[in-house]
C-alpha atoms as a PDB file:
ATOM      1  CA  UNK A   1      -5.343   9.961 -10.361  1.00  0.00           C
ATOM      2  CA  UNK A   2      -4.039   6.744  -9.792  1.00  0.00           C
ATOM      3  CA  UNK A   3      -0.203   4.769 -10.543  1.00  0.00           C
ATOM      4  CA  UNK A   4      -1.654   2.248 -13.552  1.00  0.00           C
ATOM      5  CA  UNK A   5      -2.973   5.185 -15.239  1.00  0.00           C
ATOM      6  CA  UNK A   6      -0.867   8.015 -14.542  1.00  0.00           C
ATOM      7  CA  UNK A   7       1.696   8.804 -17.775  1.00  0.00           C
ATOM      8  CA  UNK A   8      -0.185   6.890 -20.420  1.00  0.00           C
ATOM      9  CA  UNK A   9      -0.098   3.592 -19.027  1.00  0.00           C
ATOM     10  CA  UNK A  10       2.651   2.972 -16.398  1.00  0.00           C
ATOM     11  CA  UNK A  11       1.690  -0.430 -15.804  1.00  0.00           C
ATOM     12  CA  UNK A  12       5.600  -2.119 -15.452  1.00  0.00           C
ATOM     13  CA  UNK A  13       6.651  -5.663 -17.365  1.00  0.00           C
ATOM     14  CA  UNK A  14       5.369  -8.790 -15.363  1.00  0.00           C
ATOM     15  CA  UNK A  15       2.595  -6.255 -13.731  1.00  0.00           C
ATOM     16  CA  UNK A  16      -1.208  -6.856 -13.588  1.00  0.00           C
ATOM     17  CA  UNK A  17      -3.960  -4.719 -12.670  1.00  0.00           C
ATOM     18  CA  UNK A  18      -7.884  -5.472 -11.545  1.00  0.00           C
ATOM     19  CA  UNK A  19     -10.114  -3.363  -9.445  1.00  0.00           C
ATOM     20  CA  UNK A  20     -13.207  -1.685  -9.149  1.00  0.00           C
ATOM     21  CA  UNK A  21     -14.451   0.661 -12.115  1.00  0.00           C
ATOM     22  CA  UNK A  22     -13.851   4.397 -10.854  1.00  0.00           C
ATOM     23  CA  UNK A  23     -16.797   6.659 -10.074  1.00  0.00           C
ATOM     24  CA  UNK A  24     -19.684   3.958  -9.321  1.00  0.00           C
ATOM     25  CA  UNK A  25     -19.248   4.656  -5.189  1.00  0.00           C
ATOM     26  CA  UNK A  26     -19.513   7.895  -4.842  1.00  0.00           C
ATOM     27  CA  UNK A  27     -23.177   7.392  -2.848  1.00  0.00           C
ATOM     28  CA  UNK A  28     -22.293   4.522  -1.403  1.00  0.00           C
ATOM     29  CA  UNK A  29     -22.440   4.241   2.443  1.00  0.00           C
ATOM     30  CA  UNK A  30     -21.199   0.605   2.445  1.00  0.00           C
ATOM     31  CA  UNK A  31     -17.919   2.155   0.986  1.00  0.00           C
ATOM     32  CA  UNK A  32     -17.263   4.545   4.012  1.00  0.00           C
ATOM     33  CA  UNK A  33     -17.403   7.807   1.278  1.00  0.00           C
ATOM     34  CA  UNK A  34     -20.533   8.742   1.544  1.00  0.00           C
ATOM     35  CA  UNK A  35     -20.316   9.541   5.403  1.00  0.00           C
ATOM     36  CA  UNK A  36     -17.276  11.429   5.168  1.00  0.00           C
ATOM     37  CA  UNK A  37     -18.221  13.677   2.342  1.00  0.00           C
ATOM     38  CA  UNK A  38     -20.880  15.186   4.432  1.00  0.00           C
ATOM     39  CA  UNK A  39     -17.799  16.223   7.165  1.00  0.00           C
ATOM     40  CA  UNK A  40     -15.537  17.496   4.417  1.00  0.00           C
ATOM     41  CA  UNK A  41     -13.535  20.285   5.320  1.00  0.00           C
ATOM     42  CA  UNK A  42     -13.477  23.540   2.916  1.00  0.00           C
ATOM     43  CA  UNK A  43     -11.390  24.186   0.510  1.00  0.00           C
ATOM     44  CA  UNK A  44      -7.956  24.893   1.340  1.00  0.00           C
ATOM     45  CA  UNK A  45      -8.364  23.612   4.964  1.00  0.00           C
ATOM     46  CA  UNK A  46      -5.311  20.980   5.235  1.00  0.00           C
ATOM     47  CA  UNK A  47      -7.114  17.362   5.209  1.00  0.00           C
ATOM     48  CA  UNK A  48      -3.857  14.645   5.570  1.00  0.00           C
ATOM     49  CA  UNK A  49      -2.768  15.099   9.161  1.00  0.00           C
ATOM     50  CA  UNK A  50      -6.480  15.378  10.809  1.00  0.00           C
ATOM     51  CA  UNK A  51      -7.099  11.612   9.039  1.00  0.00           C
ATOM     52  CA  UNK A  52      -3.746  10.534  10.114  1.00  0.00           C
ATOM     53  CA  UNK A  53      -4.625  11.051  13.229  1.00  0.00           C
ATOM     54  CA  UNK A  54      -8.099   9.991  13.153  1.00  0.00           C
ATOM     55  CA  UNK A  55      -6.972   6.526  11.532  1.00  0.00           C
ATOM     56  CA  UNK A  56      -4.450   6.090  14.312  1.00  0.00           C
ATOM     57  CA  UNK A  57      -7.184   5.440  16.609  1.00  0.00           C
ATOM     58  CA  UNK A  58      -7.978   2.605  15.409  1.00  0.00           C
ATOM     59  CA  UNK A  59      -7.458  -1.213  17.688  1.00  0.00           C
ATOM     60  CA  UNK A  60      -4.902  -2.519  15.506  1.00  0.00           C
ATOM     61  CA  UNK A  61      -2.719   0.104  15.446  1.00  0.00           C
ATOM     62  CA  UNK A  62      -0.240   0.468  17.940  1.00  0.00           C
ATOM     63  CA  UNK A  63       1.458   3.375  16.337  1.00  0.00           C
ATOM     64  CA  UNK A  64       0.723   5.744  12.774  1.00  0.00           C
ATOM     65  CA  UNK A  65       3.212   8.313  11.830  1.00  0.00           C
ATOM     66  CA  UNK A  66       3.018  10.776   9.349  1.00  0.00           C
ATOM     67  CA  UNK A  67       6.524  10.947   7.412  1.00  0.00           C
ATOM     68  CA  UNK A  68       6.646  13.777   4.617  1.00  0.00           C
ATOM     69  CA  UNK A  69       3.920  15.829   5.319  1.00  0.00           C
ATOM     70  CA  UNK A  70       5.088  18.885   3.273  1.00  0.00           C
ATOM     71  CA  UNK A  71       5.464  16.453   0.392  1.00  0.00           C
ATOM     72  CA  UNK A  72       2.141  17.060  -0.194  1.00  0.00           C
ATOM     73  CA  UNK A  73       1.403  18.751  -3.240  1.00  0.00           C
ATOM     74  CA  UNK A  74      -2.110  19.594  -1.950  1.00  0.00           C
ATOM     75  CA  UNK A  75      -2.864  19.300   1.377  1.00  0.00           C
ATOM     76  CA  UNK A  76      -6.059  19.988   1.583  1.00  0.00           C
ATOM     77  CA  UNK A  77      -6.504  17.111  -0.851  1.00  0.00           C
ATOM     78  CA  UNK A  78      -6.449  13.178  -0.404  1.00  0.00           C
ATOM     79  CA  UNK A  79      -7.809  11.590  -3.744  1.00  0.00           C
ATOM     80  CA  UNK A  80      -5.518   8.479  -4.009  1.00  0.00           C
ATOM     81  CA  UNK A  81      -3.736   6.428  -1.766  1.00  0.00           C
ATOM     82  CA  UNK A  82      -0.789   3.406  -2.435  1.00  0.00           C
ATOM     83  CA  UNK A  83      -1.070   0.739  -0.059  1.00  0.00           C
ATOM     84  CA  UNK A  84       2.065  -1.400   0.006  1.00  0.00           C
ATOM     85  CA  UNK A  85       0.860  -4.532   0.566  1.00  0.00           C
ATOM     86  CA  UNK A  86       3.367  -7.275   2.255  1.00  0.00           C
ATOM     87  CA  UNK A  87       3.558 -10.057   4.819  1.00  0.00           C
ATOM     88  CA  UNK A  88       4.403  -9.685   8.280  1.00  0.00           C
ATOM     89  CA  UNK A  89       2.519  -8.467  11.883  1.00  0.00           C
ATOM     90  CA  UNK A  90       2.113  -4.991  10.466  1.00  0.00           C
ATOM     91  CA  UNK A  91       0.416  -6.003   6.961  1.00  0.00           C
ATOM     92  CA  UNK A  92      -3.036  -6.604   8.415  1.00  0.00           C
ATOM     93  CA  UNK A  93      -3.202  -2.638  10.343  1.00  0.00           C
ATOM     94  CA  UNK A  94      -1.502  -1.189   7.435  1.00  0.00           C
ATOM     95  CA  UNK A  95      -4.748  -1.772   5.341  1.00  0.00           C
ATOM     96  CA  UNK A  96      -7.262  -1.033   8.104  1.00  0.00           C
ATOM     97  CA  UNK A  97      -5.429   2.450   8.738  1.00  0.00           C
ATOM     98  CA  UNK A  98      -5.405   2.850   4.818  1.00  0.00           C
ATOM     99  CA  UNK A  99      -9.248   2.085   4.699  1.00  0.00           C
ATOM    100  CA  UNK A 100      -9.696   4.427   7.731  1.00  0.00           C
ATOM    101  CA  UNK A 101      -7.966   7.229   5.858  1.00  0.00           C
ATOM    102  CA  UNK A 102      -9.633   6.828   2.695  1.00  0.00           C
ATOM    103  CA  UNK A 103     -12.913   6.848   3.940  1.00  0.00           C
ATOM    104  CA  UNK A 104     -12.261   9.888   5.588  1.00  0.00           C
ATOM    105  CA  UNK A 105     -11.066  11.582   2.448  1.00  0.00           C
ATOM    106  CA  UNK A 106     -13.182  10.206  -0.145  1.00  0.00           C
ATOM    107  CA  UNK A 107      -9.759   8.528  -1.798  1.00  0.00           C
ATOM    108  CA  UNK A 108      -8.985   5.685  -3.830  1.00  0.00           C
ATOM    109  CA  UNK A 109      -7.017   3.138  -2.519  1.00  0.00           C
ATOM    110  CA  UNK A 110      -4.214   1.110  -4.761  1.00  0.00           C
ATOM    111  CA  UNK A 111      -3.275  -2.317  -3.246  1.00  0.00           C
ATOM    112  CA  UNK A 112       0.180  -2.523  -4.169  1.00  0.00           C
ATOM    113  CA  UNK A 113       2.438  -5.360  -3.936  1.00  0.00           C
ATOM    114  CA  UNK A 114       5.757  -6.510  -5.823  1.00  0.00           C
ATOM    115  CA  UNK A 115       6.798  -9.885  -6.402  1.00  0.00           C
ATOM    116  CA  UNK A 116      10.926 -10.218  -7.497  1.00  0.00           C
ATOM    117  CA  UNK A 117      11.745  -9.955 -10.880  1.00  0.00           C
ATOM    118  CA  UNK A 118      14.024 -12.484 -12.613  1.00  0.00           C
ATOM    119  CA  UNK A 119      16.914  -9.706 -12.183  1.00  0.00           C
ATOM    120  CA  UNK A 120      16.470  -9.640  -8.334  1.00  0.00           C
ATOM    121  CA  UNK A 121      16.531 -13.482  -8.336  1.00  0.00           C
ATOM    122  CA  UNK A 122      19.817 -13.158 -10.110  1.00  0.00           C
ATOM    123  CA  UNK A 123      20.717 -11.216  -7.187  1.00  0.00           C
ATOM    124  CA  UNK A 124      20.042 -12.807  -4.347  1.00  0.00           C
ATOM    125  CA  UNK A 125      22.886 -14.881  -3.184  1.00  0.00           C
ATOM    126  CA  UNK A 126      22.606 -18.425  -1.690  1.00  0.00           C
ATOM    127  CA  UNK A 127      21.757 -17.022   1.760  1.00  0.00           C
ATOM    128  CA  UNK A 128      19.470 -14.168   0.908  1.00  0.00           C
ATOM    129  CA  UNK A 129      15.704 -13.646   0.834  1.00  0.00           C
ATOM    130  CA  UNK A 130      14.059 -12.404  -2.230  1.00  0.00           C
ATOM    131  CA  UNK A 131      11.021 -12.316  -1.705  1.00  0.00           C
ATOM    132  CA  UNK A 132      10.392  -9.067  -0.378  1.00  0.00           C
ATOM    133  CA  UNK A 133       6.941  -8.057  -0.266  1.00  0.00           C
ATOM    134  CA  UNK A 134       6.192 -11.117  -1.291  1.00  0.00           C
ATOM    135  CA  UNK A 135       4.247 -14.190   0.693  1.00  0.00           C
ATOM    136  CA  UNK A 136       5.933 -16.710   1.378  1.00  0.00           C
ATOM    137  CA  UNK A 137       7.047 -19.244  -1.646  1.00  0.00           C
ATOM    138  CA  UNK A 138       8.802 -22.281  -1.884  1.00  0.00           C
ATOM    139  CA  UNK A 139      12.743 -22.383  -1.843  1.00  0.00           C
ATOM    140  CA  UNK A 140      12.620 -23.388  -5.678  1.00  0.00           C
ATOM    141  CA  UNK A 141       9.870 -20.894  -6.302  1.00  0.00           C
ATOM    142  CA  UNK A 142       9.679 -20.384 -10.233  1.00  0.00           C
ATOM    143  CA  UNK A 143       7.525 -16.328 -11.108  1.00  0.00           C
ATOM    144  CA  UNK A 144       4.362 -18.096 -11.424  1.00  0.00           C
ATOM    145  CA  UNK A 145       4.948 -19.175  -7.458  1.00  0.00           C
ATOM    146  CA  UNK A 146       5.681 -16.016  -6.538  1.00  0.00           C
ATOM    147  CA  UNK A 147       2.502 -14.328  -8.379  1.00  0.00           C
ATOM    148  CA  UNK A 148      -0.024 -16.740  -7.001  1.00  0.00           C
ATOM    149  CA  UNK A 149       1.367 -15.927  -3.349  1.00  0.00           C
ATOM    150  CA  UNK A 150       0.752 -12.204  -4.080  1.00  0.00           C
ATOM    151  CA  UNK A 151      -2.599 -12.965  -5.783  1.00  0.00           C
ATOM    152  CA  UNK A 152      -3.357 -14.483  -2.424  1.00  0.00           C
ATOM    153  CA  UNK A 153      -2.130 -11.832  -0.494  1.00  0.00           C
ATOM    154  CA  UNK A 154      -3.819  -9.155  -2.235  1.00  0.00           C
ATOM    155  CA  UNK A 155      -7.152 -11.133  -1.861  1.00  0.00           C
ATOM    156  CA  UNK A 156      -6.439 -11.109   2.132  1.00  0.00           C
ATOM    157  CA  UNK A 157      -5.900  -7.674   1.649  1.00  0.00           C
ATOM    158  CA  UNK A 158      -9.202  -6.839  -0.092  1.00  0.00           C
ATOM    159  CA  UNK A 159     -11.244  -8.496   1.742  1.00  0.00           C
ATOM    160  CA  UNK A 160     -10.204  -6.826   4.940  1.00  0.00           C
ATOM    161  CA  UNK A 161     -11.633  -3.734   3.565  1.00  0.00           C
ATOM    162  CA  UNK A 162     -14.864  -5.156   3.894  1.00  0.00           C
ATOM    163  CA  UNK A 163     -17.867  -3.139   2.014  1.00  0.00           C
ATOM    164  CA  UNK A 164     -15.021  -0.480   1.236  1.00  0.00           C
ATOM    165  CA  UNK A 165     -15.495  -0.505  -2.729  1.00  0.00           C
ATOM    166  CA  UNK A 166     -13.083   2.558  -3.829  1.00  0.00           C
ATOM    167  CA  UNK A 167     -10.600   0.013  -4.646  1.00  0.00           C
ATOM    168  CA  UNK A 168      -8.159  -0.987  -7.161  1.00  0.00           C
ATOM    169  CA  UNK A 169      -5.002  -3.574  -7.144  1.00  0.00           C
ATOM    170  CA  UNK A 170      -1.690  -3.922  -8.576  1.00  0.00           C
ATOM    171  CA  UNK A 171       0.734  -6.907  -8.915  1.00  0.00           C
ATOM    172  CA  UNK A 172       4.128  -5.419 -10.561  1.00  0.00           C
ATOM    173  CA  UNK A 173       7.620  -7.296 -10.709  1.00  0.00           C
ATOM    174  CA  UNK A 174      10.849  -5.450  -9.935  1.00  0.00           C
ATOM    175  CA  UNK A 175      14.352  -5.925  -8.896  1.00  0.00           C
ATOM    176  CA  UNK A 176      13.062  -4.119  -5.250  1.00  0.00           C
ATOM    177  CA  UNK A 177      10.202  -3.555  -3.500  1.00  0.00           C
ATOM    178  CA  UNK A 178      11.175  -0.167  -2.263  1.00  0.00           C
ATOM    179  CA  UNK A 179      12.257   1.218  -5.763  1.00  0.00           C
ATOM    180  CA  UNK A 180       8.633  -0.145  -7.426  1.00  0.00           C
ATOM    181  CA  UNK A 181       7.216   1.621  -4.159  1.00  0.00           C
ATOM    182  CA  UNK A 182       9.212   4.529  -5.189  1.00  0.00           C
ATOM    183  CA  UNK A 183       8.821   5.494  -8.886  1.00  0.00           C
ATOM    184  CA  UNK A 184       4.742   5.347  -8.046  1.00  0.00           C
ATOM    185  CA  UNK A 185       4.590   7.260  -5.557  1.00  0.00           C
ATOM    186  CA  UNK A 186       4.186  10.823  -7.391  1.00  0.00           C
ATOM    187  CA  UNK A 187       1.178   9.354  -9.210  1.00  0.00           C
ATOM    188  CA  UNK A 188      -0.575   9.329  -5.912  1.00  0.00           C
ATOM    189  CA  UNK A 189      -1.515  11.678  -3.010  1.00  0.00           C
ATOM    190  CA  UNK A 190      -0.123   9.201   0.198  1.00  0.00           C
ATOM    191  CA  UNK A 191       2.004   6.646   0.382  1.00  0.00           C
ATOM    192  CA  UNK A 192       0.831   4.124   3.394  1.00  0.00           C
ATOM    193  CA  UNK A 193       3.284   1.135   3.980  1.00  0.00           C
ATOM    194  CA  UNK A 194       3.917  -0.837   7.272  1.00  0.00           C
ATOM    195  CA  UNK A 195       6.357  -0.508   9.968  1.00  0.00           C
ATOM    196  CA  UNK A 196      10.508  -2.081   9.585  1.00  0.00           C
ATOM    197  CA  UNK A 197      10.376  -5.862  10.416  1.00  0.00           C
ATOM    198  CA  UNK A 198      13.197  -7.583  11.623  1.00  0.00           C
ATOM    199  CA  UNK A 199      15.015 -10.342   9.552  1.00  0.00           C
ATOM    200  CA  UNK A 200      14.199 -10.853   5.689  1.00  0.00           C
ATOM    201  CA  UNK A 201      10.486 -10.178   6.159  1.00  0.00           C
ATOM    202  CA  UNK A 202       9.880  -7.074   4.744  1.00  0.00           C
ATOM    203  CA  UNK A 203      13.286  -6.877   2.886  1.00  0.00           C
ATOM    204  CA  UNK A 204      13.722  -7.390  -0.858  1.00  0.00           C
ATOM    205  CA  UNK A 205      17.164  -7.884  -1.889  1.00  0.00           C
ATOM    206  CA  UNK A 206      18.341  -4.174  -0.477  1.00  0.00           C
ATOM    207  CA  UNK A 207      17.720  -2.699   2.697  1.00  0.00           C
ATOM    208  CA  UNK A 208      14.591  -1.616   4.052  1.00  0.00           C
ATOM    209  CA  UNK A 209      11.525  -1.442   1.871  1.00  0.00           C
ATOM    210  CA  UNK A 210      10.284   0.768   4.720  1.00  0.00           C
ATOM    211  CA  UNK A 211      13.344   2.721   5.493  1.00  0.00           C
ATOM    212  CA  UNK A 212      13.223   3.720   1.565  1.00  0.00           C
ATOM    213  CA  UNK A 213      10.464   4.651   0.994  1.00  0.00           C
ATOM    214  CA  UNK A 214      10.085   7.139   4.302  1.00  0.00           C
ATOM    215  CA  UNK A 215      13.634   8.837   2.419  1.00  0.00           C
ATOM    216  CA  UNK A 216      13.170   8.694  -1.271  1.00  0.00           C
ATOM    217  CA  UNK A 217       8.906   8.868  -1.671  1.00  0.00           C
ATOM    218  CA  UNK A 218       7.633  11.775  -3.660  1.00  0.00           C
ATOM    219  CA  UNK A 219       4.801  12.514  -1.750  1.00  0.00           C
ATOM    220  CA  UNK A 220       3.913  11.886   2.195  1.00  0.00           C
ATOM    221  CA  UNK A 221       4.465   8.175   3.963  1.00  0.00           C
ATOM    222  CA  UNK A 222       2.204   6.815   6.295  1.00  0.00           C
ATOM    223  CA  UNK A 223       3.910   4.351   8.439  1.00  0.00           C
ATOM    224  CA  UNK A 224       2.174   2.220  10.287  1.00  0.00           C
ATOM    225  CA  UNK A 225       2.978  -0.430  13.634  1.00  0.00           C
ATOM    226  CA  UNK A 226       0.322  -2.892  14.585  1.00  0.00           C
ATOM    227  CA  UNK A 227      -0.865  -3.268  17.680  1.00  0.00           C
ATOM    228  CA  UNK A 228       0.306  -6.845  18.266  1.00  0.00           C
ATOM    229  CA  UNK A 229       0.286  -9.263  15.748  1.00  0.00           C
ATOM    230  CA  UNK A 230      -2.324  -8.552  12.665  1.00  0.00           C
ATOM    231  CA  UNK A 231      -0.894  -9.824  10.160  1.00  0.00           C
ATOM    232  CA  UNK A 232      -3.080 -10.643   6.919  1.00  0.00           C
ATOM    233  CA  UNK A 233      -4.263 -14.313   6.035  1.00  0.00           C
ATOM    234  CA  UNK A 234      -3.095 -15.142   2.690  1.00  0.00           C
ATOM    235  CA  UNK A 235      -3.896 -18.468   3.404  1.00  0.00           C
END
């Protein structure tokens, strides 16, 4: 079960989609599934908060709560996982904590990030910061601008998973980050995103992405706080 195939195609205008082919990592150790299958508990035995809190050990974490928790539709369950990926200090332990769930699971991960459609341009006033989720882009930044600097982020992104090969990725437009974050989120079993910046990093157009998502997601939110600064390199 994933968001780009759930409901006969939910892939969203402006959005693109590449990833690993499903099924071809089931035996392999490189991935971190293999490992974890052996440990998995029995049916019916409640699987989300035990790798929350097994993934919160981890050095670059300073902090992983689990928002939601009877969300869940099955808790005993962790298949697929949304990882919003977006700039800032918290980006880089948001996927490490993702990666440390997922391999505990046997999940799918979805890297996730949304880049501002023309309508949220329209939006954004003189003094306001659309970007969002988005890397950083010039002040005249046309959609192509802001779709390479996600490309680049969601590279950083994959390649902090390492060998981890359960992995798909999704670059959508939208008018917000948090609303895109939103309407996915009952395709999937967890919802991991990073912890409330300050300023316009993290924002897009309204609010909190964060904030948002904790309140309106249909299933549970991981939220995570680095420990320090680990941002990723979309260099």
């Amino acid at each position: 079960m994933d968001g780009s195939d759930a409901d006969g195609g939910n892939t969203r205008e402006g959005g693109t989609r590449n990833g690993g082919v499903r099924g071809g990592s089931s035996d392999s150790t490189a991935s971190g599934g293999s490992a974890a299958a052996a440990d998995s508990p029995a049916m019916g035995e409640p699987v989300i908060r035990p790798a929350v809190d097994d993934a919160s050990e981890i050095a670059t974490a300073a902090d992983v709560t689990l928002n939601g928790a009877d969300r869940a539709e099955r808790p005993d369950r962790v298949s697929s996982v949304l990882v919003a990926v977006g700039p800032g200090p918290h980006s880089g332990a948001t996927v490490d904590v993702a990666k440390e769930i997922a391999a505990a699971t046997g999940a799918w991960l979805e890297l996730f990030h949304v880049v501002p459609s023309d309508a949220a341009l329209a939006d954004a006033g003189p003094g306001d910061d659309a970007t969002g989720t988005a890397a950083d882009a010039p002040d005249d930044a046309g959609d192509a601008d802001y779709a390479a600097a996600g490309e680049r982020l969601l590279d950083a992104a994959e390649s902090r998973l390492g060998g981890f090969d359960r992995v798909d990725r999704w670059l959508v437009e939208d008018r917000t980050a948090a609303g895109a974050v939103v309407e996915q989120s009952p395709y999937y079993d967890l919802v991991v995103v990073g912890a409330p910046t300050t300023g316009t990093v993290g924002r897009f157009v309204f609010g909190s992405t964060t904030d948002t998502v904790v309140g309106d997601a249909e299933v549970p939110v991981v939220v995570v706080e680095a420990d320090g600064s680990a941002a990723l390199d979309a260099a």
